[in-house]
Each structure stands twice: as C-alpha cells, then as structure tokens.
C-alpha atoms as a PDB file:
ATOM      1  CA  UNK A   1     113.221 115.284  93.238  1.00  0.00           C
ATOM      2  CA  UNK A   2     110.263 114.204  92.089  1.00  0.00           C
ATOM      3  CA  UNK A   3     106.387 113.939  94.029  1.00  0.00           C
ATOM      4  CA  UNK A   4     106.209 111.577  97.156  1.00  0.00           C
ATOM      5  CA  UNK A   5     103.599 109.750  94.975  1.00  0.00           C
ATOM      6  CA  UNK A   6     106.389 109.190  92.036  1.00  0.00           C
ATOM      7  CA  UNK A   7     108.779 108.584  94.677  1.00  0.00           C
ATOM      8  CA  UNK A   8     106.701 106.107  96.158  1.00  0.00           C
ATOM      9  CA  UNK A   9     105.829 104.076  93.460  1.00  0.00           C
ATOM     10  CA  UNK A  10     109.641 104.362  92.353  1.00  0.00           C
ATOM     11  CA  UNK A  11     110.672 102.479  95.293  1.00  0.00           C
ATOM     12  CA  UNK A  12     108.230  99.936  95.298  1.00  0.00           C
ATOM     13  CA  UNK A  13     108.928  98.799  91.978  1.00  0.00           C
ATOM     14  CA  UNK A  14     112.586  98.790  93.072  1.00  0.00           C
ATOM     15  CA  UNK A  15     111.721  96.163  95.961  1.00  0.00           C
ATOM     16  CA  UNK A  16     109.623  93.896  94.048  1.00  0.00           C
ATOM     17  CA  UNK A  17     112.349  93.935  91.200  1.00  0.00           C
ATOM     18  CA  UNK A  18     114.294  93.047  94.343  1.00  0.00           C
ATOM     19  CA  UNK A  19     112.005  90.521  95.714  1.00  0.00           C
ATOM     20  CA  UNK A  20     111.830  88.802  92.196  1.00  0.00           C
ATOM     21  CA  UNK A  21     115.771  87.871  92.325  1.00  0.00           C
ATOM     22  CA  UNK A  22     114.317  84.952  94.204  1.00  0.00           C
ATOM     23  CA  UNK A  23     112.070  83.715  91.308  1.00  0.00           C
ATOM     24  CA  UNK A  24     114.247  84.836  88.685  1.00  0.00           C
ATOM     25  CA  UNK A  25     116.773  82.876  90.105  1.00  0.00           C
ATOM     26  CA  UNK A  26     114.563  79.455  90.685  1.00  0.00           C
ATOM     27  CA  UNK A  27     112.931  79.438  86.587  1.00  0.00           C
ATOM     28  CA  UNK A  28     116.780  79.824  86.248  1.00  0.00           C
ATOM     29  CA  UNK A  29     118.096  77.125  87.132  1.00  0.00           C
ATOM     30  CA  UNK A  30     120.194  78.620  90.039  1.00  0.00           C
ATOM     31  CA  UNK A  31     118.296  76.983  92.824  1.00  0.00           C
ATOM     32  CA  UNK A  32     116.627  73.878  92.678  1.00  0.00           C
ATOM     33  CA  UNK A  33     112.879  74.380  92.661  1.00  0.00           C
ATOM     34  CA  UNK A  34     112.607  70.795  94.135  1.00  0.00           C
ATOM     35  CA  UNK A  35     114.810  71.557  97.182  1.00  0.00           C
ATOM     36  CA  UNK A  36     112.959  74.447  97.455  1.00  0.00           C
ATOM     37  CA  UNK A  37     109.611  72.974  97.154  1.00  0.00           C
ATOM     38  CA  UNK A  38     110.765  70.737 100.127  1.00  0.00           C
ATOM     39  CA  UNK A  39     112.289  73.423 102.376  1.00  0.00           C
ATOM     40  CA  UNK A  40     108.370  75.045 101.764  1.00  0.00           C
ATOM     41  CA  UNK A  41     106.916  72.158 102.927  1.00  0.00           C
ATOM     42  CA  UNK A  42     109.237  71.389 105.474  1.00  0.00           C
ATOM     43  CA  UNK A  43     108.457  74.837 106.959  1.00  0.00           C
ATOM     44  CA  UNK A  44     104.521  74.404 106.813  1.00  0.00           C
ATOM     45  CA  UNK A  45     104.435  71.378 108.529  1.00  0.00           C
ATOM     46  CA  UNK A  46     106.579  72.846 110.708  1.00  0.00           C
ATOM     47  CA  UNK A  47     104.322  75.535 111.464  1.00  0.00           C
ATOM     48  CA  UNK A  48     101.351  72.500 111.916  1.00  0.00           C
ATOM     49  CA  UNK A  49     102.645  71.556 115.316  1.00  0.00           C
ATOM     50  CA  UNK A  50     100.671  74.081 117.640  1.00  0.00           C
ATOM     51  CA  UNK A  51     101.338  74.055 121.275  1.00  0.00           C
ATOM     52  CA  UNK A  52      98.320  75.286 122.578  1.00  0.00           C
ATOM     53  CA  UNK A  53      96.448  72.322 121.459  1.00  0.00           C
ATOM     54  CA  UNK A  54      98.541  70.022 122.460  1.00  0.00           C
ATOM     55  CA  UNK A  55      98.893  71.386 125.781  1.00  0.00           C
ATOM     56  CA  UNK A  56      94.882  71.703 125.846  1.00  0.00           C
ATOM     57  CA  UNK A  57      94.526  67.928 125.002  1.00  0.00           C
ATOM     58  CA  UNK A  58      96.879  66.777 127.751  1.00  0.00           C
ATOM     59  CA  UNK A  59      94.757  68.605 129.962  1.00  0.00           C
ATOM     60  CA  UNK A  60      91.332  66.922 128.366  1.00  0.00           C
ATOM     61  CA  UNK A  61      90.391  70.976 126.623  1.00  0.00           C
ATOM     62  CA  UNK A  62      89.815  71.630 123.400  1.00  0.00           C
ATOM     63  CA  UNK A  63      91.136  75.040 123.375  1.00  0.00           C
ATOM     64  CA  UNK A  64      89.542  76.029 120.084  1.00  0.00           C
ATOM     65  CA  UNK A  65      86.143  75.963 122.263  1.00  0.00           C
ATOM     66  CA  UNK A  66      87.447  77.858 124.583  1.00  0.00           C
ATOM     67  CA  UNK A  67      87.613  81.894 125.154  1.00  0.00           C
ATOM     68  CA  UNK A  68      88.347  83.057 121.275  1.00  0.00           C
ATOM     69  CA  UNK A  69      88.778  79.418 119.797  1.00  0.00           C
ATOM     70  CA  UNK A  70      92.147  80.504 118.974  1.00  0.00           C
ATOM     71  CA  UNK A  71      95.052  78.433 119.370  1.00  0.00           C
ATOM     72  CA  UNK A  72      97.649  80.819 120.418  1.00  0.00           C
ATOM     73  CA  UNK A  73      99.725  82.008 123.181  1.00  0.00           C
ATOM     74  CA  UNK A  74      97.202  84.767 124.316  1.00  0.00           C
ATOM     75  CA  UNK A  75      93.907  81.983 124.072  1.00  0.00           C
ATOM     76  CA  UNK A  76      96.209  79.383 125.703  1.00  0.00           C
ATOM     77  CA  UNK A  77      96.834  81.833 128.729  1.00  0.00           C
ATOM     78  CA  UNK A  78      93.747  83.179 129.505  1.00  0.00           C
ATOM     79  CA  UNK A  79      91.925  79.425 128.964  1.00  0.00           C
ATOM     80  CA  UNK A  80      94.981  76.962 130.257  1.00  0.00           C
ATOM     81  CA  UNK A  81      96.862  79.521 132.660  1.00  0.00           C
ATOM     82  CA  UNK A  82     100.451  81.079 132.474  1.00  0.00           C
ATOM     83  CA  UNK A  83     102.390  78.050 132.338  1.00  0.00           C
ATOM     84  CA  UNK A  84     100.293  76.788 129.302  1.00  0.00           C
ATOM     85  CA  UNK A  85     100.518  80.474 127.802  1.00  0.00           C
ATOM     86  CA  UNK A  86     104.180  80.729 128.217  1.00  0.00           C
ATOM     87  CA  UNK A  87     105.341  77.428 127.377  1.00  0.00           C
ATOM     88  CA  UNK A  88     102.869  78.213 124.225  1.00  0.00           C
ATOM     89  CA  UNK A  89     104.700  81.693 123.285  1.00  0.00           C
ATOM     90  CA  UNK A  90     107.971  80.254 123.493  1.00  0.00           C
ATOM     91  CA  UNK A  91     107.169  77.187 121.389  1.00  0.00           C
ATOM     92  CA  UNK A  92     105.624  79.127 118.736  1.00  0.00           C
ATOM     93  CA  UNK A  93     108.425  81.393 118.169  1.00  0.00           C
ATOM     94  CA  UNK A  94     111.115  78.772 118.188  1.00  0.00           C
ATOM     95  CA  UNK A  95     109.265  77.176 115.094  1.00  0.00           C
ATOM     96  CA  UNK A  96     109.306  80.528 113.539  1.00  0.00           C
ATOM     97  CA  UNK A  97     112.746  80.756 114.305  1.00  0.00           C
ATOM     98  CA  UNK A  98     113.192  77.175 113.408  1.00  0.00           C
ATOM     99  CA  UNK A  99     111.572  77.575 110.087  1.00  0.00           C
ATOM    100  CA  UNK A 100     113.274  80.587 108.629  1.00  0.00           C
ATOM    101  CA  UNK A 101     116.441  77.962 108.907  1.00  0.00           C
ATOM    102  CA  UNK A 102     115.142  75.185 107.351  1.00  0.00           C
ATOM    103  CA  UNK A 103     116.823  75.921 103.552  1.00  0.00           C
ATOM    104  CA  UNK A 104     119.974  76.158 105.172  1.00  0.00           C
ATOM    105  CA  UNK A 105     119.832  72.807 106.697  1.00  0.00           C
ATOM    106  CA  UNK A 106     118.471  71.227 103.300  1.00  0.00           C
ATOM    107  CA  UNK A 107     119.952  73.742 101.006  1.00  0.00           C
ATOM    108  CA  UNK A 108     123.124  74.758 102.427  1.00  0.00           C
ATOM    109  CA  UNK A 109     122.074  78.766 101.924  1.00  0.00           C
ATOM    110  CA  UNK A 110     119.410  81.272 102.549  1.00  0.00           C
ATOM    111  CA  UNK A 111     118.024  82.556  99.722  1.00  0.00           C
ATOM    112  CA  UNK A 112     114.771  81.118 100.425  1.00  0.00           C
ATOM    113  CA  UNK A 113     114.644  81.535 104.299  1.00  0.00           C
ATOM    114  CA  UNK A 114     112.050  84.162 104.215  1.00  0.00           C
ATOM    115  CA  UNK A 115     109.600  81.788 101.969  1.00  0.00           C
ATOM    116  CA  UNK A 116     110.548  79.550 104.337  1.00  0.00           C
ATOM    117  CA  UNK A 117     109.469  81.674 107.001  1.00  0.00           C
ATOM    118  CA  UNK A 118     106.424  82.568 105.013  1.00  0.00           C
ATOM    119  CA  UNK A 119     105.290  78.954 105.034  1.00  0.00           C
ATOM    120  CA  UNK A 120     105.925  77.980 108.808  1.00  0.00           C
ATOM    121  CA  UNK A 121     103.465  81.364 109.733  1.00  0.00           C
ATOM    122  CA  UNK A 122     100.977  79.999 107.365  1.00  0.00           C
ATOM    123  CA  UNK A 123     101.473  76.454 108.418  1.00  0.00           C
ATOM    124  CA  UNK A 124     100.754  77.841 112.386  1.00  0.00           C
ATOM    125  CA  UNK A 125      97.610  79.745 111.233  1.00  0.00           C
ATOM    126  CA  UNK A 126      95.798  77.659 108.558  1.00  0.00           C
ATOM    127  CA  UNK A 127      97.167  74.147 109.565  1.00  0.00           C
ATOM    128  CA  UNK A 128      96.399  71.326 107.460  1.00  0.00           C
ATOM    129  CA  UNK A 129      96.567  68.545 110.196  1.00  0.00           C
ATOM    130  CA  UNK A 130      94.703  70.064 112.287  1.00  0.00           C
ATOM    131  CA  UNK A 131      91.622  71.170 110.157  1.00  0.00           C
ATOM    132  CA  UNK A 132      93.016  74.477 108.830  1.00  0.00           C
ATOM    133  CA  UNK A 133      92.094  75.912 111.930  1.00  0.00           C
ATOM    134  CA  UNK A 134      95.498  77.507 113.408  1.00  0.00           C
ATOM    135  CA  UNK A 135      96.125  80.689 115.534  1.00  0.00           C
ATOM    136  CA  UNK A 136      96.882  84.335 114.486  1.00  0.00           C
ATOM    137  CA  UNK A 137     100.340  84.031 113.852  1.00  0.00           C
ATOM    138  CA  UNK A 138     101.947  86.919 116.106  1.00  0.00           C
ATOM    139  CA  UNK A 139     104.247  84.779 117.899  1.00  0.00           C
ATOM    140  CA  UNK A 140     105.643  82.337 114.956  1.00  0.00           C
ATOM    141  CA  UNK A 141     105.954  85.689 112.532  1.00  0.00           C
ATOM    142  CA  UNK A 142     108.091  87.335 115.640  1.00  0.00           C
ATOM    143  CA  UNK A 143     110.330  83.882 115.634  1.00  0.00           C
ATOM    144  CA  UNK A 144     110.906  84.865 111.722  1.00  0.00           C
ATOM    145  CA  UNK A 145     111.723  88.197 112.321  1.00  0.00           C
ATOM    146  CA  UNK A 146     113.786  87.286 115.043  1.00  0.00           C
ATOM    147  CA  UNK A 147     115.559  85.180 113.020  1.00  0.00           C
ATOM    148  CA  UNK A 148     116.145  87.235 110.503  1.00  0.00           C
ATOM    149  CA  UNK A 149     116.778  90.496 111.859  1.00  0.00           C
ATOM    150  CA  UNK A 150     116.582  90.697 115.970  1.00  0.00           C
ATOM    151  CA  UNK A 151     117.149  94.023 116.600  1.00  0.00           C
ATOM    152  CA  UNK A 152     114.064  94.517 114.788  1.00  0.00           C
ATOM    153  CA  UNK A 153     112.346  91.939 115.703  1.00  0.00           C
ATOM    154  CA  UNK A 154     113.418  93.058 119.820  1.00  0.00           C
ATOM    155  CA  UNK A 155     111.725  96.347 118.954  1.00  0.00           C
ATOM    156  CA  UNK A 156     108.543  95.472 118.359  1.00  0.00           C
ATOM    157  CA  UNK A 157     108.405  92.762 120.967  1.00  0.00           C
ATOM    158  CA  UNK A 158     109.101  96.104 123.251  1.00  0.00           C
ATOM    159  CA  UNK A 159     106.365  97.313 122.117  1.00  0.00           C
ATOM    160  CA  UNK A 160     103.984  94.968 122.477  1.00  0.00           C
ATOM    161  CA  UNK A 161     105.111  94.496 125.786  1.00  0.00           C
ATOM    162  CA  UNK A 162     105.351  98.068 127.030  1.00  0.00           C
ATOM    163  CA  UNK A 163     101.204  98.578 125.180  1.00  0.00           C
ATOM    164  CA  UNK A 164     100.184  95.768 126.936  1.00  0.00           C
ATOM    165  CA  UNK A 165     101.230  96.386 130.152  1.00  0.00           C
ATOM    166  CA  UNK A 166      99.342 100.208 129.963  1.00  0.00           C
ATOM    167  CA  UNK A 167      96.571  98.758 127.754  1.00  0.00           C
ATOM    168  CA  UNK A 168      95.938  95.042 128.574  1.00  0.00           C
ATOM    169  CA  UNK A 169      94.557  94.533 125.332  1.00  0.00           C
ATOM    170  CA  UNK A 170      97.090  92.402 123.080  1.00  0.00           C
ATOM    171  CA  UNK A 171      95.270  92.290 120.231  1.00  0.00           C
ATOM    172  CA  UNK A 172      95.529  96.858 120.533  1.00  0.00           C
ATOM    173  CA  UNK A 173      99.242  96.111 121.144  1.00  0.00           C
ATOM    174  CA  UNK A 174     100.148  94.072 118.116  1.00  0.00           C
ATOM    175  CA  UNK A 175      97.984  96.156 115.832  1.00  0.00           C
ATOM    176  CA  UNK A 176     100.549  99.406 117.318  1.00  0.00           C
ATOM    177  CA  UNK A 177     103.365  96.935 116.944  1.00  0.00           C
ATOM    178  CA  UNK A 178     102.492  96.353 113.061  1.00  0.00           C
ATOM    179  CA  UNK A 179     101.913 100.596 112.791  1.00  0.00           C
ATOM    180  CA  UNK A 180     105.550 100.599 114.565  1.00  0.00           C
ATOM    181  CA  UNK A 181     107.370  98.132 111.973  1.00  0.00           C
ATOM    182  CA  UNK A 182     106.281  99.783 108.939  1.00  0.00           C
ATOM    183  CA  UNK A 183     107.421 103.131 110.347  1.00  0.00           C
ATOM    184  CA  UNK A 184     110.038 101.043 110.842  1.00  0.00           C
ATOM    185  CA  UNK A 185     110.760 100.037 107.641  1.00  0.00           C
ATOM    186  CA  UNK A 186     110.654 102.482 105.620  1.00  0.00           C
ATOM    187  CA  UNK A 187     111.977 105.835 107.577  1.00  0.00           C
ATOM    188  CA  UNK A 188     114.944 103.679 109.223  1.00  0.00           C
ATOM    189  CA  UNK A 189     115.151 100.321 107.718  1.00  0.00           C
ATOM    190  CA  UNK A 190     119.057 100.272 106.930  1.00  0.00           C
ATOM    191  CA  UNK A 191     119.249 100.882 110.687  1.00  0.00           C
ATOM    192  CA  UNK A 192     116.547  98.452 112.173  1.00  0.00           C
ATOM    193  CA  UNK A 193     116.489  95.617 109.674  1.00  0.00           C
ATOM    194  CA  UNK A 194     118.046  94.168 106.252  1.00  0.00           C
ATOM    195  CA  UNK A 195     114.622  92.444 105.581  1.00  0.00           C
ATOM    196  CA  UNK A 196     113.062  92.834 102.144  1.00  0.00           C
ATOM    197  CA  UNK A 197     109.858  95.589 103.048  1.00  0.00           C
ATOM    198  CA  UNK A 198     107.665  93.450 100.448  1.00  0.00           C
ATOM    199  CA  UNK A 199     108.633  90.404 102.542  1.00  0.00           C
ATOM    200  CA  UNK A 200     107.952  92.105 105.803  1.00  0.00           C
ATOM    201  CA  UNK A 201     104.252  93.685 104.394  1.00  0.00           C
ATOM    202  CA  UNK A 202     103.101  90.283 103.705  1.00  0.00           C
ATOM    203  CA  UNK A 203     103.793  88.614 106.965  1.00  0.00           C
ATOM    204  CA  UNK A 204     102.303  91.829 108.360  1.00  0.00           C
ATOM    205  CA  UNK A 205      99.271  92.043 106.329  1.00  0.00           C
ATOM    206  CA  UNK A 206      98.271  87.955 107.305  1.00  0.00           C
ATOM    207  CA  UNK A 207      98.527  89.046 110.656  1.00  0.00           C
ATOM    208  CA  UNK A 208      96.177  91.723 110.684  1.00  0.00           C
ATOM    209  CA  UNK A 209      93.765  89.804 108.514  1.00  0.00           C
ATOM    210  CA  UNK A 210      94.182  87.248 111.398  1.00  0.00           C
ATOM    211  CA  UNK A 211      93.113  89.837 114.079  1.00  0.00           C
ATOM    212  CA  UNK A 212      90.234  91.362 111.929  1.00  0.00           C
ATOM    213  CA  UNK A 213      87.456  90.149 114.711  1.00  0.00           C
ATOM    214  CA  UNK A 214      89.559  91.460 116.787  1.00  0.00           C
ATOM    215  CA  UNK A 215      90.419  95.216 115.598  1.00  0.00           C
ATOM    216  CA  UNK A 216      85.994  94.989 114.897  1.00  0.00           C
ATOM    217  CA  UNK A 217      85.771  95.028 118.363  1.00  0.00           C
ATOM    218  CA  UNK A 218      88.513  97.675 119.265  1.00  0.00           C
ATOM    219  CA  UNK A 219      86.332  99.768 117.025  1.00  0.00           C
ATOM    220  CA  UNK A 220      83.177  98.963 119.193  1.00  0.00           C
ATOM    221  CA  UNK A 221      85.025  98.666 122.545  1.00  0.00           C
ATOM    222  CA  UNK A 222      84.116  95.325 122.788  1.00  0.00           C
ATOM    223  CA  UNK A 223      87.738  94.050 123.133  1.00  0.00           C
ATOM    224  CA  UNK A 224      88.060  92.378 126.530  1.00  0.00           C
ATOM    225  CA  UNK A 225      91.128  93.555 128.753  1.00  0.00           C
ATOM    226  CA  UNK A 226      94.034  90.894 129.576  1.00  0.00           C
ATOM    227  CA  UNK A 227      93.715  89.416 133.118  1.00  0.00           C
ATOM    228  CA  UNK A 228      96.404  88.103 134.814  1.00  0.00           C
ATOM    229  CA  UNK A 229      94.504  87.087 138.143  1.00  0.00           C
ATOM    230  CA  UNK A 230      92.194  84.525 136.634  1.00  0.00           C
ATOM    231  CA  UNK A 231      91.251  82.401 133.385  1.00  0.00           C
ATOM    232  CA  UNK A 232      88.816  84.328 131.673  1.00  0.00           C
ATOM    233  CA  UNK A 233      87.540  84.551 127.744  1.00  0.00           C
ATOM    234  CA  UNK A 234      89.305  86.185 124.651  1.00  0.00           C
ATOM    235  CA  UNK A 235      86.805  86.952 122.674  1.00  0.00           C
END
C-alpha cells in the first residue's frame, strides 16, 4: 500500500479518466455533440425560470431588493412568507430534477444527464434572462442529486433539516450538509451514491462559492437566525 497522498492522487486520476468517458465519447463520434449542445441549453434555460421572482412580481416585490437579494427558497420565505418559500423550494428542485432528464427526453439515454444537471444549477444561479442574477443553487443541485441518486440526495436533505431545526441558520446547515456529502463520497460512496465524485465536487464547490457572504458572516457571527414567526431579512 502505498502513502494516503499517492493513494489520493491515484484515485483522482482514476475519476477524471472516468469523468472523461463523456468527452472521449462526444470528439468520438458516439454522441452527437449537437444533441448534446441542445440538451445543455435546454437544461440552462431550464434552470432560468426562478420561482421566487415570479412569485415576488405577482405580489408587486422585487425580491432581489429584499432581505439578501437572493432569489431562493430561504430569501423567498423570510421576504414573501411560507407559502411563497415553499411553493419556491419545491419548484426549484423539480427543475433540478427536471433537468438531469432532459437528454433522455431528446437523446433517448443518460450519458449526459449530469452536464445536464450541471447546466440547469447554473442556469438557476447565473440566469441569463433575468440579468445573471439567480439564487445559490441549494435547492435545484438537491433536485439533481435527487435525481440521480436519492438515497443520497435524502441524506443530506436530513441534514439540513435536522441543523436547521437546532441551528436556524440555513446557510450553517448546507455548509455541514456539503462537509456531510463528501464524507459521503468518498468513505461510503458505493453505498450512498453511484454519482461520479468529480461530478458531485463541482456542483458542491458552486454552491459554496454561492454562500461565500454567507460563511463571511458565520465567521463573524453576523449570520442572522431563521424566523419562522415573522418576515424578516437574510442578510
């Protein structure tokens, strides 16, 4: 057996040998690149239609001026109540979810569901139709991962829930839930989830560069508690 360093860098180079398949496969010929290319796009736009806003414009808000600016689940709750919040979760993961099938509708397979997935979380957080300006991504990456593996995907919805609840800090919560995955991943991964680990670090690692305000203020103690008894600000 060799060092945990050798061992380490042994078994990332087997994953992104892995992860290539994908590519090696498209400049092959194997998959069409234009299908592809469409099941991408597809996917973004997908991940364009954000409920909080449209929620806060039937109401006559613009909730990117309210509480964080953020147009997600957690924004949409604490600036449009809990209907608005949980109509806004479950909307958000369903395009996740939605997304991560897309190639299989236009393809007929799923070779490319997780780019797929990839686009429809970068489509909800940097949104070209609505001025780039999206939300964090938490919910639409959990619709991916619950499309793609749910038992996973279950477990770290646990524990964002079960943090919350002793916390009340969301943003604390999914930063434990990201710690959780990767423990996940790679000390029980056969068991938890058949996901690529590259695929699942990069959905990860946009989601904490999402919540960097956010873990700045954890580090000050800045980061305001969840309230469920009245609208308040997310900063």
């Amino acid at each position: 057996m060799g060092s945990p360093e050798r061992l380490s860098v042994l078994f990332f180079a087997r994953k992104a040998r892995e992860m290539s398949n994908f590519f090696i496969e498209l400049s092959a010929g194997v998959l069409p690149w234009y299908s592809i290319a469409l099941a991408a796009v597809c996917a973004y736009f997908l991940g364009n239609v954000n409920p909080a806003i449209i929620i806060g414009r039937a109401k006559g808000i613009d909730i990117r001026a309210q509480g964080s600016g953020n147009a997600g689940a957690t924004n949409a709750l604490r600036s449009l109540g809990k209907k608005a919040g949980v109509l806004t979760f479950v909307i958000d993961v369903a395009k996740g979810w939605a997304g991560f099938f897309i190639p299989y509708i236009i393809l007929g397979e799923f070779a490319p569901a997780m780019l797929c997935g990839l686009c429809v979380i970068l489509g909800h957080m940097y949104p070209a139709m609505l001025g780039f300006r999206g939300g964090k991504g938490v919910s639409t990456t959990f619709g991916v991962l619950l499309a793609a593996s749910p038992l996973y995907a279950l477990i770290l919805l646990a524990v964002v829930i079960f943090f919350t609840a002793i916390f009340r800090r969301v943003s604390l919560s999914v930063m434990i839930a990201v710690a959780v995955a990767l423990v996940l991943v790679f000390n029980a991964g056969s068991l938890t989830t058949s996901i690529d680990p590259l695929w699942i670090i990069i959905l990860l690692a946009l989601v904490v560069w999402k919540h960097r305000e956010n873990i700045a203020r954890l580090i000050k103690g800045e980061e305001p508690k969840l309230s469920f008894g009245q609208k308040g600000k997310e900063k």
